[in-house]
Protein backbone atom coordinates (compact mmCIF):
# COMPACT_ATOMS: atom_id res chain seq x y z
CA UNK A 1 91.18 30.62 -1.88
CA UNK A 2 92.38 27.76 -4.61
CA UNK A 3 94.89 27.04 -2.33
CA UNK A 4 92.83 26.93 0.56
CA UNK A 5 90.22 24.53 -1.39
CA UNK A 6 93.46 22.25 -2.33
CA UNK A 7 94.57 21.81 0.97
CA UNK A 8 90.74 21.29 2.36
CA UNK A 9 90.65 18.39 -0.22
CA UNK A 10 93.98 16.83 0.60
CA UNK A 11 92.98 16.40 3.85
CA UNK A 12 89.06 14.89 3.09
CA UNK A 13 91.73 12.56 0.56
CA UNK A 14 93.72 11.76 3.48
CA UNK A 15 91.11 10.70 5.32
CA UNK A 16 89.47 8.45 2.76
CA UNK A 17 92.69 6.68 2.44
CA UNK A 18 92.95 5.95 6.27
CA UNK A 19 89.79 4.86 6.10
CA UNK A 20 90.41 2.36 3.04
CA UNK A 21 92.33 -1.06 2.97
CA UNK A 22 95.57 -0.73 2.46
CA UNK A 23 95.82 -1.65 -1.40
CA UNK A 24 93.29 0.34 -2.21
CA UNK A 25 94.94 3.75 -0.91
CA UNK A 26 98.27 2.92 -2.82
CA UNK A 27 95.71 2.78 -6.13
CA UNK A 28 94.65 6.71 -5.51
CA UNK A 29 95.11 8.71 -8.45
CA UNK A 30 97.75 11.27 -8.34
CA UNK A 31 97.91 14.90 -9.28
CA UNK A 32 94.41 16.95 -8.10
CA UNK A 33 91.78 15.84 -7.18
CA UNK A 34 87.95 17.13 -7.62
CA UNK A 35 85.81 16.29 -4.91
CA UNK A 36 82.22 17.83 -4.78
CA UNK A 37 80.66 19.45 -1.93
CA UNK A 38 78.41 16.58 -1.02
CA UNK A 39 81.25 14.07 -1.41
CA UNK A 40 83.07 16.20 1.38
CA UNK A 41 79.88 15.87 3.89
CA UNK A 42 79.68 12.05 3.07
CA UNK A 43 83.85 11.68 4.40
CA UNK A 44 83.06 14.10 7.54
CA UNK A 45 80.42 12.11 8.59
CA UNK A 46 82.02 8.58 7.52
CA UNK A 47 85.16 10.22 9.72
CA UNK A 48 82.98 10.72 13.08
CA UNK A 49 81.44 7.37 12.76
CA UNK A 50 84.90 5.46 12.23
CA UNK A 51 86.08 7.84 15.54
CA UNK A 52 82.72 7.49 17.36
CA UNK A 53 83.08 3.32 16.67
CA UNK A 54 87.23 3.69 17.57
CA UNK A 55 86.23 5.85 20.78
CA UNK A 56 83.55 2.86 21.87
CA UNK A 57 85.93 0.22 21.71
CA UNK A 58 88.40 2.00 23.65
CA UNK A 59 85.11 1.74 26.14
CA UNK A 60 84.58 -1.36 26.11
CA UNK A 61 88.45 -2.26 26.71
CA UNK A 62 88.25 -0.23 29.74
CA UNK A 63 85.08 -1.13 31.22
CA UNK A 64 86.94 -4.90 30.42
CA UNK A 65 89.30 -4.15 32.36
CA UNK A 66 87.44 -2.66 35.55
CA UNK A 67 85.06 -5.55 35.01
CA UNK A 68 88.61 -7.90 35.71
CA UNK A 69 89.48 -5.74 38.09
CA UNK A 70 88.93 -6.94 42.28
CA UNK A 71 85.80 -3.98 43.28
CA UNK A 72 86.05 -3.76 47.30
CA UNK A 73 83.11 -3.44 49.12
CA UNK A 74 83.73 0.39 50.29
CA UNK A 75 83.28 0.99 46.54
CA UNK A 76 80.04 0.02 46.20
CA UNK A 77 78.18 2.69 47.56
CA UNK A 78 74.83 1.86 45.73
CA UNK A 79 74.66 -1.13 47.63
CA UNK A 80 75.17 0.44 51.05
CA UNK A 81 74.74 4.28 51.55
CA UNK A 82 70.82 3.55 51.49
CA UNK A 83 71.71 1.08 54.21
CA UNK A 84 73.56 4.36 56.41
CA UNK A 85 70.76 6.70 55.42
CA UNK A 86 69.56 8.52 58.54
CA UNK A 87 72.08 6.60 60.76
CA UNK A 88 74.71 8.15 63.48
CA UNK A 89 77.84 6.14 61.50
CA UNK A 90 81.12 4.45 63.54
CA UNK A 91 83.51 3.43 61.53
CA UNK A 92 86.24 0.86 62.19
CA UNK A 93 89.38 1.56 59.91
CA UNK A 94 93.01 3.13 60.13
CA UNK A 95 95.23 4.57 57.38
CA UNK A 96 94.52 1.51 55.06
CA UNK A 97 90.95 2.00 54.39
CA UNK A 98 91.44 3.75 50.98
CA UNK A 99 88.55 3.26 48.53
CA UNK A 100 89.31 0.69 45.69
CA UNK A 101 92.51 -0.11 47.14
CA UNK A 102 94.27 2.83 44.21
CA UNK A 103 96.34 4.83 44.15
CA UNK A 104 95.29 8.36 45.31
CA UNK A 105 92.11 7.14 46.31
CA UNK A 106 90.02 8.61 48.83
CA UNK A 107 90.26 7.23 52.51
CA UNK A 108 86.50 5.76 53.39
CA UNK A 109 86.07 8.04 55.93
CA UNK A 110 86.69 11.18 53.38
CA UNK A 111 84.42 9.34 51.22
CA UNK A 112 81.31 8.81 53.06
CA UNK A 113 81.77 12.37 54.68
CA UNK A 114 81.66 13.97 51.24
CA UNK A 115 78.55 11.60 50.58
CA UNK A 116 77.14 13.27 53.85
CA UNK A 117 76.88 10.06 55.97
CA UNK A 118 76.82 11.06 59.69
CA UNK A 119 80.01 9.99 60.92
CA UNK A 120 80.25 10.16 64.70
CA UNK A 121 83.55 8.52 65.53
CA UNK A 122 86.28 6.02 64.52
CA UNK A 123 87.51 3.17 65.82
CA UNK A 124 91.24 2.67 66.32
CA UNK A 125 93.38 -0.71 66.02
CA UNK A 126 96.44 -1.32 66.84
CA UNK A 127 99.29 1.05 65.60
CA UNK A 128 96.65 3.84 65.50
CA UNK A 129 94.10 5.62 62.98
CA UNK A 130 97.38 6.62 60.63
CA UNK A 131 99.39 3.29 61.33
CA UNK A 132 102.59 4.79 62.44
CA UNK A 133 103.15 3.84 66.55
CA UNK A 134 105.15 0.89 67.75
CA UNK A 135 103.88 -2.80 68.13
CA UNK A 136 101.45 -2.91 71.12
CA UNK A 137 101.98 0.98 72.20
CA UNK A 138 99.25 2.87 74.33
CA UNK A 139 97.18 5.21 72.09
CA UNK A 140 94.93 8.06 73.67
CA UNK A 141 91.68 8.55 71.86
CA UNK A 142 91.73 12.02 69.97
CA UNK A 143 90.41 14.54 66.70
CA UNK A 144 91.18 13.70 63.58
CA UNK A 145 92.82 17.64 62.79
CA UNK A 146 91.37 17.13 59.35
CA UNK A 147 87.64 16.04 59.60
CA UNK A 148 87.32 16.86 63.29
CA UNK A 149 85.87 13.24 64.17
CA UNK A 150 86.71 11.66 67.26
CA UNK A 151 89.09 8.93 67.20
CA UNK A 152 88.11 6.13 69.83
CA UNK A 153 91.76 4.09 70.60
CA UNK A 154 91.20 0.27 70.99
CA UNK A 155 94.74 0.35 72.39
CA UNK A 156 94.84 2.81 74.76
CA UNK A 157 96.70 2.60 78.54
CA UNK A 158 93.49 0.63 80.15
CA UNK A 159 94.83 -2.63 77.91
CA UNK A 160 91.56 -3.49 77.33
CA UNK A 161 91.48 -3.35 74.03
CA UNK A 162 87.50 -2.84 73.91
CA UNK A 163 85.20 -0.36 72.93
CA UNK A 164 83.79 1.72 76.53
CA UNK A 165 80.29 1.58 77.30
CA UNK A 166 80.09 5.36 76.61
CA UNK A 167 81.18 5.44 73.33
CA UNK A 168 78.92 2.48 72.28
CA UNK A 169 75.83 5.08 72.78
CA UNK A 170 77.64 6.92 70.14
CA UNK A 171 76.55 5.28 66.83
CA UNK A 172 73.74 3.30 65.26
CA UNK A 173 75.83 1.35 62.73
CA UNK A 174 79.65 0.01 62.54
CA UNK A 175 81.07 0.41 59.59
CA UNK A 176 84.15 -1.81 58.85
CA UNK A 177 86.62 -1.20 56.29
CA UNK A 178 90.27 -2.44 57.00
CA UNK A 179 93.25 -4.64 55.13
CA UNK A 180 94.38 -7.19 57.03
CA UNK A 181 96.98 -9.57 56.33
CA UNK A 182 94.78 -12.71 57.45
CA UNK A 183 96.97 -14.23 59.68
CA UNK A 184 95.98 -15.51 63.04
CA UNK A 185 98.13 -13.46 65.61
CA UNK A 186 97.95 -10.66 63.46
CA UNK A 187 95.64 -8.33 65.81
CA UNK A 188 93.41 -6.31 63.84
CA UNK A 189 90.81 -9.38 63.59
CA UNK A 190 90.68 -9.70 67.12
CA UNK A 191 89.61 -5.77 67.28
CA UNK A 192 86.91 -6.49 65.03
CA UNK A 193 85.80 -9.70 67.20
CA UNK A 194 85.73 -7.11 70.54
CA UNK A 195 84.04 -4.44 68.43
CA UNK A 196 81.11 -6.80 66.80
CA UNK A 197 80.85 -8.56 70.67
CA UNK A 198 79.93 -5.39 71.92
CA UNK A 199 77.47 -4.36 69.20
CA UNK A 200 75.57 -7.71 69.71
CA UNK A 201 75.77 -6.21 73.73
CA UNK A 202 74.33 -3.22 72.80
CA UNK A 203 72.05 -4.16 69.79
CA UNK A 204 74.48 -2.02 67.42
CA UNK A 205 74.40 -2.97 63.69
CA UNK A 206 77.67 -4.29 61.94
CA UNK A 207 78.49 -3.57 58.37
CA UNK A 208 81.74 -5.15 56.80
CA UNK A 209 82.83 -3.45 53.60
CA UNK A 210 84.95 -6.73 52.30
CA UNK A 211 88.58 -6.77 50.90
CA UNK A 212 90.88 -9.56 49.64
CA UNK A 213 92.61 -11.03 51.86
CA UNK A 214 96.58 -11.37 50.53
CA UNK A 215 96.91 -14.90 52.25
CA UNK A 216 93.53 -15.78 51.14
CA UNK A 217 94.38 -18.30 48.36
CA UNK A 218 95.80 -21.22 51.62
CA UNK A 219 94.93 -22.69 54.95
CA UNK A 220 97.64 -23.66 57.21
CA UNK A 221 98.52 -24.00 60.41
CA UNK A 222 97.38 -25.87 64.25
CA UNK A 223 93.76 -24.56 65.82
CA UNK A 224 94.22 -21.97 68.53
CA UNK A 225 93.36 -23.91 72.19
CA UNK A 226 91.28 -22.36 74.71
CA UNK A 227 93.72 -21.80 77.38
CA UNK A 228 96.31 -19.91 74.85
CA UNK A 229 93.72 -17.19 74.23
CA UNK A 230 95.64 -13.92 74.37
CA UNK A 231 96.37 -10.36 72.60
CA UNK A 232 97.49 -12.43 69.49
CA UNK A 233 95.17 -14.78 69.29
CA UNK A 234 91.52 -15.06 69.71
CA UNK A 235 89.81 -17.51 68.10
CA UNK A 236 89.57 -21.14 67.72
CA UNK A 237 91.05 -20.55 63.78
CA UNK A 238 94.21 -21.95 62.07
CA UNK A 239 97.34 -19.53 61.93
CA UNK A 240 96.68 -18.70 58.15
CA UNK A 241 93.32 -19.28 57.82
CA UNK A 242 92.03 -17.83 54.41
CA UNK A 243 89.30 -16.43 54.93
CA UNK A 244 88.05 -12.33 54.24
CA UNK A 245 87.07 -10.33 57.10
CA UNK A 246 82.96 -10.92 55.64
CA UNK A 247 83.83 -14.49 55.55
CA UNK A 248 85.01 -14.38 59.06
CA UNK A 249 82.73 -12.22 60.55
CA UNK A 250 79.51 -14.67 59.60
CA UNK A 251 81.67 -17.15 61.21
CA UNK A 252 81.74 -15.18 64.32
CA UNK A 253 78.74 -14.77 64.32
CA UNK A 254 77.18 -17.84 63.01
CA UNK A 255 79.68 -20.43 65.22
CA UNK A 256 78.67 -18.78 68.35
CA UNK A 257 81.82 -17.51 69.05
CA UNK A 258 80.77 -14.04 70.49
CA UNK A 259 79.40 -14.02 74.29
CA UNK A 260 75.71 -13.17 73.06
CA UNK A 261 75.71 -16.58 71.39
CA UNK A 262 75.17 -17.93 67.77
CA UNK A 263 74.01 -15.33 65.37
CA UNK A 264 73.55 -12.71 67.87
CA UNK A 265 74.98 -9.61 65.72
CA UNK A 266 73.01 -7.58 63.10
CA UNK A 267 75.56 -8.56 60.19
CA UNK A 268 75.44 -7.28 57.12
CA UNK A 269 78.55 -7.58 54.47
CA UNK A 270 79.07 -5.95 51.28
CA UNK A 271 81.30 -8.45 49.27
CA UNK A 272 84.16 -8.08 46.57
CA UNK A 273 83.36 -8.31 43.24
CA UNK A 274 85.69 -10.15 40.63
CA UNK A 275 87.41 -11.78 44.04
CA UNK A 276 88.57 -15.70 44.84
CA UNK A 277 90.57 -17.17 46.91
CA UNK A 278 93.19 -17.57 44.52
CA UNK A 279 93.01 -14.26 43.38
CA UNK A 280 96.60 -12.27 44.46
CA UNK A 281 96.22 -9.56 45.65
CA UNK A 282 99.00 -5.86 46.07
CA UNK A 283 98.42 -3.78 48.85
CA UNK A 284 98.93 -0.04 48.05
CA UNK A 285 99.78 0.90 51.68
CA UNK A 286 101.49 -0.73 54.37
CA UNK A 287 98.89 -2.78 56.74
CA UNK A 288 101.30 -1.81 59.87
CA UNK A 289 104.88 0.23 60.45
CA UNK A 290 106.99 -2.98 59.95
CA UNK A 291 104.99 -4.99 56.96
CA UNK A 292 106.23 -2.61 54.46
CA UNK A 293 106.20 -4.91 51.24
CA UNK A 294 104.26 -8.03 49.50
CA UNK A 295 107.38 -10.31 50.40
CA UNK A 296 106.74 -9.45 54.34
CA UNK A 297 102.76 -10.11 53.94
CA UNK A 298 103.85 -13.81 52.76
CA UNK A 299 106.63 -14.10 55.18
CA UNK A 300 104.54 -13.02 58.42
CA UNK A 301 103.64 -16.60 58.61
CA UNK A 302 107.15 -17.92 59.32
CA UNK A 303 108.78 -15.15 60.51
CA UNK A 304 106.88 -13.89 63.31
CA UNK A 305 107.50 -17.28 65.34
CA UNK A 306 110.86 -15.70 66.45
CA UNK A 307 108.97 -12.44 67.94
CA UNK A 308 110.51 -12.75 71.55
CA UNK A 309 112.88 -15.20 70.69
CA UNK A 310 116.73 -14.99 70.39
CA UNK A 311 116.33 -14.33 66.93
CA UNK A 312 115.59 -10.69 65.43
CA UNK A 313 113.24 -10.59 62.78
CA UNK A 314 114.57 -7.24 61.34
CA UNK A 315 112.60 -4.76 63.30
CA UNK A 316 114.91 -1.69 63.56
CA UNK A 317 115.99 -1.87 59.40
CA UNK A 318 114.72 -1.09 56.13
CA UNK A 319 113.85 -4.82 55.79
CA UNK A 320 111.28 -5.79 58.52
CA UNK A 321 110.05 -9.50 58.10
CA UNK A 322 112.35 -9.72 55.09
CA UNK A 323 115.47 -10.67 57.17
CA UNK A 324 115.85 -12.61 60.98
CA UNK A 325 119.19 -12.95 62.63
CA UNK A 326 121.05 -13.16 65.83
CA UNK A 327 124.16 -11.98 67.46
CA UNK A 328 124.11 -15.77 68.66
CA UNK A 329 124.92 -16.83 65.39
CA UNK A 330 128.09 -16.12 63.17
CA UNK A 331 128.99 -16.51 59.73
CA UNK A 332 131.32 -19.59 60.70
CA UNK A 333 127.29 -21.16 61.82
CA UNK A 334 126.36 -20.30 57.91
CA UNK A 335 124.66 -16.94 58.32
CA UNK A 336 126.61 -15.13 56.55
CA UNK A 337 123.94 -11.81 55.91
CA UNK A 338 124.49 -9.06 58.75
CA UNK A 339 122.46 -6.51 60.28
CA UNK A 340 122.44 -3.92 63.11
CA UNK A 341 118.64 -2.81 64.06
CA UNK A 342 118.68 0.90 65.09
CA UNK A 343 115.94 2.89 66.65
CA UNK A 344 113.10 3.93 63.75
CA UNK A 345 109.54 5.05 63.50
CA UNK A 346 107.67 1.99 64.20
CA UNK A 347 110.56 0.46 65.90
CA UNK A 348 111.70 2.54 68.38
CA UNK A 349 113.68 -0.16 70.84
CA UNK A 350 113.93 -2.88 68.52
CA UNK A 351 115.03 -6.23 69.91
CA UNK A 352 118.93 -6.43 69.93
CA UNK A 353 119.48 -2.39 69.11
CA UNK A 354 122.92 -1.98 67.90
CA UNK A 355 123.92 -5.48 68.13
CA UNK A 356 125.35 -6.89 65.32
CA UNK A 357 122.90 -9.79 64.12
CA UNK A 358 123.80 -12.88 61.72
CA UNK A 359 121.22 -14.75 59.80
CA UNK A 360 119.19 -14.73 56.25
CA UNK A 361 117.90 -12.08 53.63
CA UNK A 362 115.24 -12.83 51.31
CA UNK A 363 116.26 -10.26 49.06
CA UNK A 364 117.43 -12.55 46.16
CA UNK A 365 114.03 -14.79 46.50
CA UNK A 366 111.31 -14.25 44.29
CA UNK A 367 108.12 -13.38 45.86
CA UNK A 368 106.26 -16.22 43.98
CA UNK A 369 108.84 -18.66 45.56
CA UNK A 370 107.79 -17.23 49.03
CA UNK A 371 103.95 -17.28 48.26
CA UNK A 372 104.19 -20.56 46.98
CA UNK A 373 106.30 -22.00 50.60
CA UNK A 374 103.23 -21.13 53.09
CA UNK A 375 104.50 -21.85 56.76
CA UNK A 376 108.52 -22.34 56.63
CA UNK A 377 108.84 -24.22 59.61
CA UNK A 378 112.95 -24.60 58.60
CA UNK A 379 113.90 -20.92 59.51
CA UNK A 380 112.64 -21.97 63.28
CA UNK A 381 113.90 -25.12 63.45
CA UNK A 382 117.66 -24.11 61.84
CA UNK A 383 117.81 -21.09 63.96
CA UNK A 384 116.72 -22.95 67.18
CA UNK A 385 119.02 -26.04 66.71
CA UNK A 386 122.04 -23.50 65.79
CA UNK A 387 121.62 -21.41 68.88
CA UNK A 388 120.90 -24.34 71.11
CA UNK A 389 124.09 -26.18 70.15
CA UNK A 390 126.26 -23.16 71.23
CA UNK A 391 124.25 -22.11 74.18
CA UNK A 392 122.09 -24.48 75.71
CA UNK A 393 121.57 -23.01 79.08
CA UNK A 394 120.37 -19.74 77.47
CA UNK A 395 116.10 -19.50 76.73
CA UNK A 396 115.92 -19.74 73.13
CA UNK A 397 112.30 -19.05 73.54
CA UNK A 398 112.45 -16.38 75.94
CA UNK A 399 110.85 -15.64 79.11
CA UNK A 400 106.88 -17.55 80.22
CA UNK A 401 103.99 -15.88 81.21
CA UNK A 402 102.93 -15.80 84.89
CA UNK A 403 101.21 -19.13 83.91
CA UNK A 404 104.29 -20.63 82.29
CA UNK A 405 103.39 -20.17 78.22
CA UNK A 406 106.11 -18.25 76.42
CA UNK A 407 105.28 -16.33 73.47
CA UNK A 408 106.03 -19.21 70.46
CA UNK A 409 103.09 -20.80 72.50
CA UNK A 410 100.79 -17.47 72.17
CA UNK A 411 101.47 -17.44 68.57
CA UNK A 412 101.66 -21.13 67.62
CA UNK A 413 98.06 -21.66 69.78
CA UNK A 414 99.80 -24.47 72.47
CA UNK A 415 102.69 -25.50 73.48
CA UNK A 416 102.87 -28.18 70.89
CA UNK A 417 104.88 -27.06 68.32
CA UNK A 418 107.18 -25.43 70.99
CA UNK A 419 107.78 -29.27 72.21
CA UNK A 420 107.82 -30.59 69.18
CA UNK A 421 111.18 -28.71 67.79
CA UNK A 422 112.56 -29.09 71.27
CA UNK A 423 111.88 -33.27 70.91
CA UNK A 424 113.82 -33.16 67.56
CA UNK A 425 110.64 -33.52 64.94
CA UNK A 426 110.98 -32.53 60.96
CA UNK A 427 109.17 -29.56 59.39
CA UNK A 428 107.37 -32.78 57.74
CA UNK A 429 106.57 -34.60 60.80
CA UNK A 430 105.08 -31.44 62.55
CA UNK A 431 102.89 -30.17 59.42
CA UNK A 432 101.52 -33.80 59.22
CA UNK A 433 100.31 -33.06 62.67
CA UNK A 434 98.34 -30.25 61.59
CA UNK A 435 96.45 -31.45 58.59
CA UNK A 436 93.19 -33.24 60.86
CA UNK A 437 92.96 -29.90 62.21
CA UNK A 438 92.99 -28.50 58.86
CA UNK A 439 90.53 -30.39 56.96
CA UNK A 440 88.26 -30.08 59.77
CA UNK A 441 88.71 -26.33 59.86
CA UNK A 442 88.27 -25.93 55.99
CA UNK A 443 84.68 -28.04 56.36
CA UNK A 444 83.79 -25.98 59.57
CA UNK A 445 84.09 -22.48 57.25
CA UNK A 446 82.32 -23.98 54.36
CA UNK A 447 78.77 -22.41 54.76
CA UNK A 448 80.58 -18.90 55.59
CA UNK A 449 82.46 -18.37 52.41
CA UNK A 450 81.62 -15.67 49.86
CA UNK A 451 83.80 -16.55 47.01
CA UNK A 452 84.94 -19.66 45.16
CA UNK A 453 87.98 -21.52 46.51
């Protein structure tokens, strides 16, 4: 029992001198130590205050840090599952919709089924509802084998790419919650432009659950022209143009670019919290089979100029949109990085399969070096003069279009900057041509955005 009692009271002295400044513990006496009952009651409850007071701070540190932290729209559901109450629910998403953005989050449409929102179906972009088919492959509508949902494709073997009449009488409410990259011939925006055209048709409401956009923070890039509408481009936007699907959605809407005219869609979005446009942003899954990393999000913009070129951009490796080569070039041209695209998931008959290709890898560049470049127009213009030098009878730019636009003119939104490398002009010379275009385009979104610049 005494030794019991000792022990009991080393510890309550223990704690006292934890509790004490520093000095003041080395001061203790030595040797034992009487300490009444009451004394013993006073340290207990002296201890859970000091812990009570430690566990609050660590609180407050971590509601500091979710308070820093970017909130999505899709995880605020006090804001909108009143809004879905009572409503037959389509949503619009594929395997990127994960609430938060975190790791081993919940996908949204796990999430509002658990919250028992009537989900009737789910819209399907491009690569599919789990993101895994081939650039511009046919998808047949289906189940999801998990939640038993119907799965409507966008891109199935009609090549419409829009919603059927029939499965508009499906739903009350779309639902949108998607990462794009926000980059103008980068398709999933122009599914959301069909989708919201056809709810304004058929008097459908349209809910955007807002993300960041990665290439959010710049604007860059020539306006798309009328007569170079097509499957990668849709609107009369710059090529980067830095906006969040909310922000670009009330533009839709409120520029009158859907058929039914100016503010013809039921619109509502449910914005980021903690979010501007020079936030950066990490995406925790990848948007589409061949933008696998953060360093292929920022290169997109320059890279994907030599889609249908002569020049791979790496589809068929481990390094998609981090690479582009050619078997028209050689090391002796001073592309001296090789690869051989093979047949993958995602990239099943890659451009140049089992060719050896010559070119560049961005490996060794830091990814605030690319972020920082915007549009490289030098990896175009190199690659173009190189090839043209050696070969000039051969297409550099591939094959036209019945009416006579190749693809660099799909993606670029003319034939401008097409003629403008062929005529000889600097990176300089042709990104001074864009910058009226620019500022108007950056005054034209004004009233539309949701967060500070």
């Amino acid at each position: 029992m005494i030794k019991r009692n000792l022990l009991k009271r080393f510890i309550a002295l223990s704690l006292i001198c934890l509790m004490l400044p520093f000095a003041a513990c080395n001061n203790a006496p030595s040797g034992d130590v009487v300490i009444e009952d009451e004394n013993e009651e006073t340290i207990a409850s002296e201890t859970e205050t000091a812990t009570e007071e430690t566990l609050a701070e660590t609180d407050n540190a971590k509601e500091d840090e979710v308070s820093e932290r970017v909130i999505l729209g899709d995880e605020r559901f006090d804001e909108y599952l009143p809004i879905l109450e009572g409503k037959k629910v389509a949503l619009f998403t594929n395997q990127t919709g994960i609430v938060g953005n975190i790791e081993g989050g919940d996908h949204i449409l796990d999430a509002l089924l658990e919250r028992d929102v009537n989900v009737v179906a789910v819209f399907c972009p491009e690569h599919g509802f789990r993101g895994t088919e081939d650039a511009g492959a046919d998808i047949e509508s289906s189940v999801d084998e998990k939640t038993g949902v119907p799965l409507l494709s966008l891109y199935s073997s009609d090549k419409t790419h829009e919603p059927a009449a029939e499965d508009m009488d499906k739903f009350d409410i779309l639902v949108i919650d998607m990462q794009d990259v926000g980059l103008r011939y980068y398709t999933y925006y122009i599914s959301m432009y069909y989708l919201m055209d056809a709810c304004a048709k058929y008097d459908k409401e349209v809910m955007i659950l807002d993300r960041p956009n990665p290439n959010g923070f710049y604007v860059e890039g020539p306006i798309l022209k009328e007569d170079y509408k097509s499957g990668v481009g849709q609107l009369p936007i710059p090529i980067v143009y830095g906006l969040t699907w909310g922000e670009l959605g009330q533009m839709i809407n409120g520029e009158g670019w859907l058929k039914a005219g100016e503010n013809a869609c039921q619109f509502t979005v449910i914005p980021c919290e903690n979010y501007t446009h020079q936030t950066k942003t990490s995406l925790i899954v990848n948007p589409s089979p061949n933008i696998r990393t953060m360093k292929a999000v920022y290169l997109y913009s320059s890279l994907c100029f030599f889609e249908n070129t002569l020049v791979s951009v790496g589809r068929g490796t481990d390094t998609p949109f981090e690479v582009y080569g050619s078997p028209y070039l050689t090391k002796a041209d001073g592309y001296e990085y090789a690869f051989t695209p093979e047949s993958v998931a995602g990239a099943t008959n890659p451009p140049f399969l089992g060719e050896t290709c010559f070119g560049v890898s961005f490996a060794s560049v830091s990814l605030d070096e690319i972020s920082s470049q915007g549009i490289n127009l030098s990896y175009l213009i190199d690659t173009y003069n190189a090839i043209h030098a050696k070969y000039p009878d051969e297409s550099f730019w591939g094959t036209p279009d019945a009416d006579g636009r190749y693809w660099i003119d799909l993606l670029s939104g003319s034939d401008t900057l097409r003629n403008q490398i062929e005529t000889g002009l600097s990176e300089e010379e042709i990104k001074d041509s864009w910058k009226s275009e620019e500022e108007a385009f950056l005054e034209q979104r004004r009233p539309y955005l949701l967060y500070e610049e």
